[in-house]
Protein backbone atom coordinates (compact mmCIF):
# COMPACT_ATOMS: atom_id res chain seq x y z
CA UNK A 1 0.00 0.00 0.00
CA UNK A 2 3.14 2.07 0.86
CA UNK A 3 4.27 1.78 -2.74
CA UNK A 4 0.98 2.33 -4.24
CA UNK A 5 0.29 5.52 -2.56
CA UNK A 6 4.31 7.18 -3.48
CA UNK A 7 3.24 6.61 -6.92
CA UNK A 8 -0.07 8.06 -6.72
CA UNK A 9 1.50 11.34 -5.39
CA UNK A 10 4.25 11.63 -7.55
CA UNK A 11 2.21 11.36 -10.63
CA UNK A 12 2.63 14.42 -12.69
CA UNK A 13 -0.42 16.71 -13.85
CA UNK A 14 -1.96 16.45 -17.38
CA UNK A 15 -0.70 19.97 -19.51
CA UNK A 16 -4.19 19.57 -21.28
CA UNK A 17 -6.81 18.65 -18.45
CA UNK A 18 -9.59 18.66 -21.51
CA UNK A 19 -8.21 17.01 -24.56
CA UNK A 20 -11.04 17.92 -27.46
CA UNK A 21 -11.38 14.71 -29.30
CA UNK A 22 -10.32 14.32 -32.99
CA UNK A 23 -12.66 14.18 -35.89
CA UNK A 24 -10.39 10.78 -36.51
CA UNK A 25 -9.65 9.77 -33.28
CA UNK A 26 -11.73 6.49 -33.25
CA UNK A 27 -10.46 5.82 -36.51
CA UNK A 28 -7.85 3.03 -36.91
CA UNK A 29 -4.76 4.58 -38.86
CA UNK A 30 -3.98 2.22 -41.48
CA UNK A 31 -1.92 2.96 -44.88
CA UNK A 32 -3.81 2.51 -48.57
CA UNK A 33 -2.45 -0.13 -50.37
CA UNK A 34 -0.67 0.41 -53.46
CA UNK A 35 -2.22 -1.73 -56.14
CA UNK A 36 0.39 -2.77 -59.03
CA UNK A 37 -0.70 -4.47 -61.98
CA UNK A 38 1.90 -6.74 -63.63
CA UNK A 39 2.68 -5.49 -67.72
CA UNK A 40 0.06 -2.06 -68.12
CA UNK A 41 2.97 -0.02 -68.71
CA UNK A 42 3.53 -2.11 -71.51
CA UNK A 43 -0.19 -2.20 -72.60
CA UNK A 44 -0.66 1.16 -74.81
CA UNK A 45 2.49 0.10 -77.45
CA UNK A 46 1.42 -3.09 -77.16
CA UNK A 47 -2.06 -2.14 -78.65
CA UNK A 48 -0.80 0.16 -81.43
CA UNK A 49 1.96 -2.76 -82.58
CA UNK A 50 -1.07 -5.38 -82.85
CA UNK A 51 -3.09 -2.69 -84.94
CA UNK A 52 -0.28 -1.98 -86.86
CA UNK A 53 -0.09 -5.88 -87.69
CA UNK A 54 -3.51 -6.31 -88.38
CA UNK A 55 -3.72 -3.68 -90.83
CA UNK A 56 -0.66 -5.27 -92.59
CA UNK A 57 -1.62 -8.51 -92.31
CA UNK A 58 -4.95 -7.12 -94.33
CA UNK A 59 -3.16 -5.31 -96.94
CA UNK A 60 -1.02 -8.56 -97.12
CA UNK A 61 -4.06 -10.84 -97.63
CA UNK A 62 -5.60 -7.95 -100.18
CA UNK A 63 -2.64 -8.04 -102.62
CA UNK A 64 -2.70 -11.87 -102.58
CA UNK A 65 -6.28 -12.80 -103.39
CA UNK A 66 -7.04 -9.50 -105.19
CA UNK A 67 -4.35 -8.76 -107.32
CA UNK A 68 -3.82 -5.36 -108.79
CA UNK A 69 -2.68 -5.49 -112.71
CA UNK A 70 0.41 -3.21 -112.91
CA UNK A 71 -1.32 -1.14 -116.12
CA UNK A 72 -4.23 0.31 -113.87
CA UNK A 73 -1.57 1.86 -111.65
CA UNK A 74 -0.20 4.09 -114.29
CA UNK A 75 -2.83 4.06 -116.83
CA UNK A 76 -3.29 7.00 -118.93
CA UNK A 77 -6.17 9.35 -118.60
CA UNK A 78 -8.56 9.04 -121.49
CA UNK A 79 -10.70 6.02 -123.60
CA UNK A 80 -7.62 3.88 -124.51
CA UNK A 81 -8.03 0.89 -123.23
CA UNK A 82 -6.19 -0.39 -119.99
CA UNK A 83 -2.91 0.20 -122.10
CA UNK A 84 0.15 2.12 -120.18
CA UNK A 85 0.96 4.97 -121.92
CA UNK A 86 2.64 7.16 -119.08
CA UNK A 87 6.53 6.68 -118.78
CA UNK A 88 6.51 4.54 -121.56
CA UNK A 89 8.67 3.75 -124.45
CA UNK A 90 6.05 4.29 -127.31
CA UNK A 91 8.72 4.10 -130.32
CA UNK A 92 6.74 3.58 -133.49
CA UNK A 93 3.73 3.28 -131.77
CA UNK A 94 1.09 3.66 -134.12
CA UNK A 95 -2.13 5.59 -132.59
CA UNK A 96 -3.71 7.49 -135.79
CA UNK A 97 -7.13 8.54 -135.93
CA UNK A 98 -7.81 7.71 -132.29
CA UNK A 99 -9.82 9.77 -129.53
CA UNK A 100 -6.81 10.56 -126.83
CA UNK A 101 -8.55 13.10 -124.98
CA UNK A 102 -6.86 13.90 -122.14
CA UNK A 103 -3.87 10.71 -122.22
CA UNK A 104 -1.35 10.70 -120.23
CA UNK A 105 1.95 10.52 -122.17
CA UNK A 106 4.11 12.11 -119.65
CA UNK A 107 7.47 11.49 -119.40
CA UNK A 108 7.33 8.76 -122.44
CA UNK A 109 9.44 8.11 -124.88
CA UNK A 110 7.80 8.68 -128.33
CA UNK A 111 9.69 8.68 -131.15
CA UNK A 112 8.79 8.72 -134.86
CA UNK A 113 4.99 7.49 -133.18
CA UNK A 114 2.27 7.98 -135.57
CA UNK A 115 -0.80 10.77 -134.29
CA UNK A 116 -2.02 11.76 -137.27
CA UNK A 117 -5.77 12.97 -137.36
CA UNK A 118 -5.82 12.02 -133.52
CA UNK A 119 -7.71 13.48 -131.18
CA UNK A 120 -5.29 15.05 -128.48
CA UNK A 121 -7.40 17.44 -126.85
CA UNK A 122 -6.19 18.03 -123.28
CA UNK A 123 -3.59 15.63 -123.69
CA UNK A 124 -0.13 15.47 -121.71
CA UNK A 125 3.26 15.13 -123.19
CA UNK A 126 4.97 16.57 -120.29
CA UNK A 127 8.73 15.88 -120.42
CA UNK A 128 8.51 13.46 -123.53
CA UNK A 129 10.37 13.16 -126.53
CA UNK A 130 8.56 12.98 -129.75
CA UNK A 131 11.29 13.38 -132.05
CA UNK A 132 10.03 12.57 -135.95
CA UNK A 133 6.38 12.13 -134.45
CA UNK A 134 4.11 12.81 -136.42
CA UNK A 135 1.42 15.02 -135.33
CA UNK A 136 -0.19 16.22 -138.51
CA UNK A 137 -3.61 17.21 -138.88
CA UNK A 138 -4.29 16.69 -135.04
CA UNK A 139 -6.57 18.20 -132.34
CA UNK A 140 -4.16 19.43 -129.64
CA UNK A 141 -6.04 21.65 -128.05
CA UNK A 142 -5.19 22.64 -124.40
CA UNK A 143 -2.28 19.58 -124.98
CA UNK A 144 0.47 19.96 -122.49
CA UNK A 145 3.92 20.17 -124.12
CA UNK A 146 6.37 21.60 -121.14
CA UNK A 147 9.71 20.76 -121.50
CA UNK A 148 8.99 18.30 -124.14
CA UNK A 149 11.42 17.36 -127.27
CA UNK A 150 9.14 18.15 -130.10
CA UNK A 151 12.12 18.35 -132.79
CA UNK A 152 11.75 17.32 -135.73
CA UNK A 153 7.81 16.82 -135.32
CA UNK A 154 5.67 16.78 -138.19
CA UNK A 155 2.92 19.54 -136.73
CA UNK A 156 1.40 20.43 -140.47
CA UNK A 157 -2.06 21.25 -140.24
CA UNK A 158 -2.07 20.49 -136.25
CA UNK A 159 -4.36 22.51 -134.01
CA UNK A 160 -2.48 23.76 -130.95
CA UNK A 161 -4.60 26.53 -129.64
CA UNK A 162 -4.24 27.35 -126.17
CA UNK A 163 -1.59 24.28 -125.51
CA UNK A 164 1.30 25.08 -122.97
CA UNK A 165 5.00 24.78 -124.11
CA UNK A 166 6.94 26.62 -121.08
CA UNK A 167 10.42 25.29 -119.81
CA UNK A 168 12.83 23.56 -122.03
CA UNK A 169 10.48 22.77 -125.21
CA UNK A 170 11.97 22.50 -128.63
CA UNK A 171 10.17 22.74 -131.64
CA UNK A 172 13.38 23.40 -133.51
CA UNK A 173 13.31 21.19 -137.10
CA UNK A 174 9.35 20.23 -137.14
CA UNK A 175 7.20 21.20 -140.12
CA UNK A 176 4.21 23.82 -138.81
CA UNK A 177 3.00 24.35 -142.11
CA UNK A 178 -0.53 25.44 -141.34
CA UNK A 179 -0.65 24.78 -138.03
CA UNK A 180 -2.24 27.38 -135.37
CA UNK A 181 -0.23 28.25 -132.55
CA UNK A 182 -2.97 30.78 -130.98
CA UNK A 183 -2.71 31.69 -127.30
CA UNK A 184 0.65 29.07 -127.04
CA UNK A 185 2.75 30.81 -124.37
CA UNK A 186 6.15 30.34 -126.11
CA UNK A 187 9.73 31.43 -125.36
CA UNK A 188 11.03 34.36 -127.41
CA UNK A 189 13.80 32.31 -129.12
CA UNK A 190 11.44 29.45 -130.41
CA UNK A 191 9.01 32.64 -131.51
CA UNK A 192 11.69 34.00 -133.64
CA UNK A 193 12.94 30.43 -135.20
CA UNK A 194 9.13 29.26 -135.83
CA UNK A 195 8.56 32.54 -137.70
CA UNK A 196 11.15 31.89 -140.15
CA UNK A 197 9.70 28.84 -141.36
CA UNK A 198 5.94 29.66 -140.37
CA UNK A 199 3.50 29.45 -143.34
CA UNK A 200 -0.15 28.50 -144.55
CA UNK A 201 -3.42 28.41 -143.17
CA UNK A 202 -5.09 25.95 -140.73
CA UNK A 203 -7.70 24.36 -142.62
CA UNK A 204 -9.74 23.77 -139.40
CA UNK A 205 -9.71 27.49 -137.93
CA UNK A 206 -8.95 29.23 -140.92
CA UNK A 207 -6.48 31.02 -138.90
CA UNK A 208 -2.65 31.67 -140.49
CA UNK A 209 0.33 30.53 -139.04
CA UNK A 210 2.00 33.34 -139.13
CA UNK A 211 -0.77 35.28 -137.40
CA UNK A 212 -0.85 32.40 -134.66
CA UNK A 213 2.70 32.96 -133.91
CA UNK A 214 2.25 36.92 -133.79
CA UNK A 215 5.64 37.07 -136.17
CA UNK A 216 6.37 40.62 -136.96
């Protein structure tokens, strides 16, 4: 009892004689959990690559049982046929008296080819070479002729109005004998050589060379 009584008289007094309670006080403390699921860090790529697979895997199966035929991807504007006539070599090729409107020829290679009474309206010979083609008594109309090689081109007769022939285009050595040249933008030094060897009428617009070429 001795003891018991020492330490009730020795016990030191409370600094806060009325604690307020906490809001959390009767609340166990515990720590959340942190929740780690194995491989999502991964997931995002993971989904693109498959995609990306599947979409190959398609085109894959789509070339196999569908086959494309190499002509369509480089076929020429215009009626003829399913032929390739864009980046071609045309040599010889024979394609009088045919509807062309609007064909592709770009880029080919079209010497001593035969256009004569063909319809070329619209057509393209961007960057070809028609060297001793002849183009006699066609309908080039709004025909495309930058930096073509048109030397040596048989042109007699030929419409041309309103065709382009900017950049590097040669005319030099063709025959324009009543051809019409109207509304062709063309460089001063082809002008001036055309001119000298400019002459007749185009039976079709009635129009003289000469007059086409606006030679002095």
């Amino acid at each position: 009892m001795a003891v018991l009584n020492v330490s009730l008289c020795c016990k030191l007094p409370n600094p806060n004689p009325n604690p307020k309670p906490s809001l959390f006080s009767s609340f166990p403390s515990y720590r959340t959990p942190k929740i780690k699921i194995q491989g999502t860090e991964n997931i995002l790529p993971s989904i693109g690559e498959s995609a990306a697979k599947a979409s190959f895997l398609a085109l894959l199966s789509a070339s196999i049982f569908f086959p494309v035929d190499p002509a369509l991807a480089f076929k020429g504007g215009g009626p003829y046929g399913s032929e390739v006539t864009r980046g071609q070599d045309l040599t010889g090729k024979d394609f009088s008296g045919k509807t062309l409107i609007k064909q592709d020829f770009k880029t080919s290679i079209l010497r001593q080819a035969n256009f004569k009474g063909a319809k070329l309206l619209g057509a393209s010979f961007f960057d070809a070479d028609l060297t001793g083609a002849d183009l006699s008594d066609t309908d080039l109309r709004g025909a495309d002729f930058s930096l073509a090689n048109v030397t040596k081109v048989n042109l007699s007769n030929a419409n041309l109005e309103g065709a382009t022939a900017t950049g590097n285009t040669s005319f030099k050595g063709s025959t324009i004998k009543g051809a019409d040249f109207t509304d062709v933008p063309l460089r001063e030094d082809q002008r001036e050589y055309l001119c000298k060897v400019a002459d007749g009428v185009n039976p079709t617009t009635g129009n003289e060379t000469r007059e086409t070429l606006l030679c002095k």
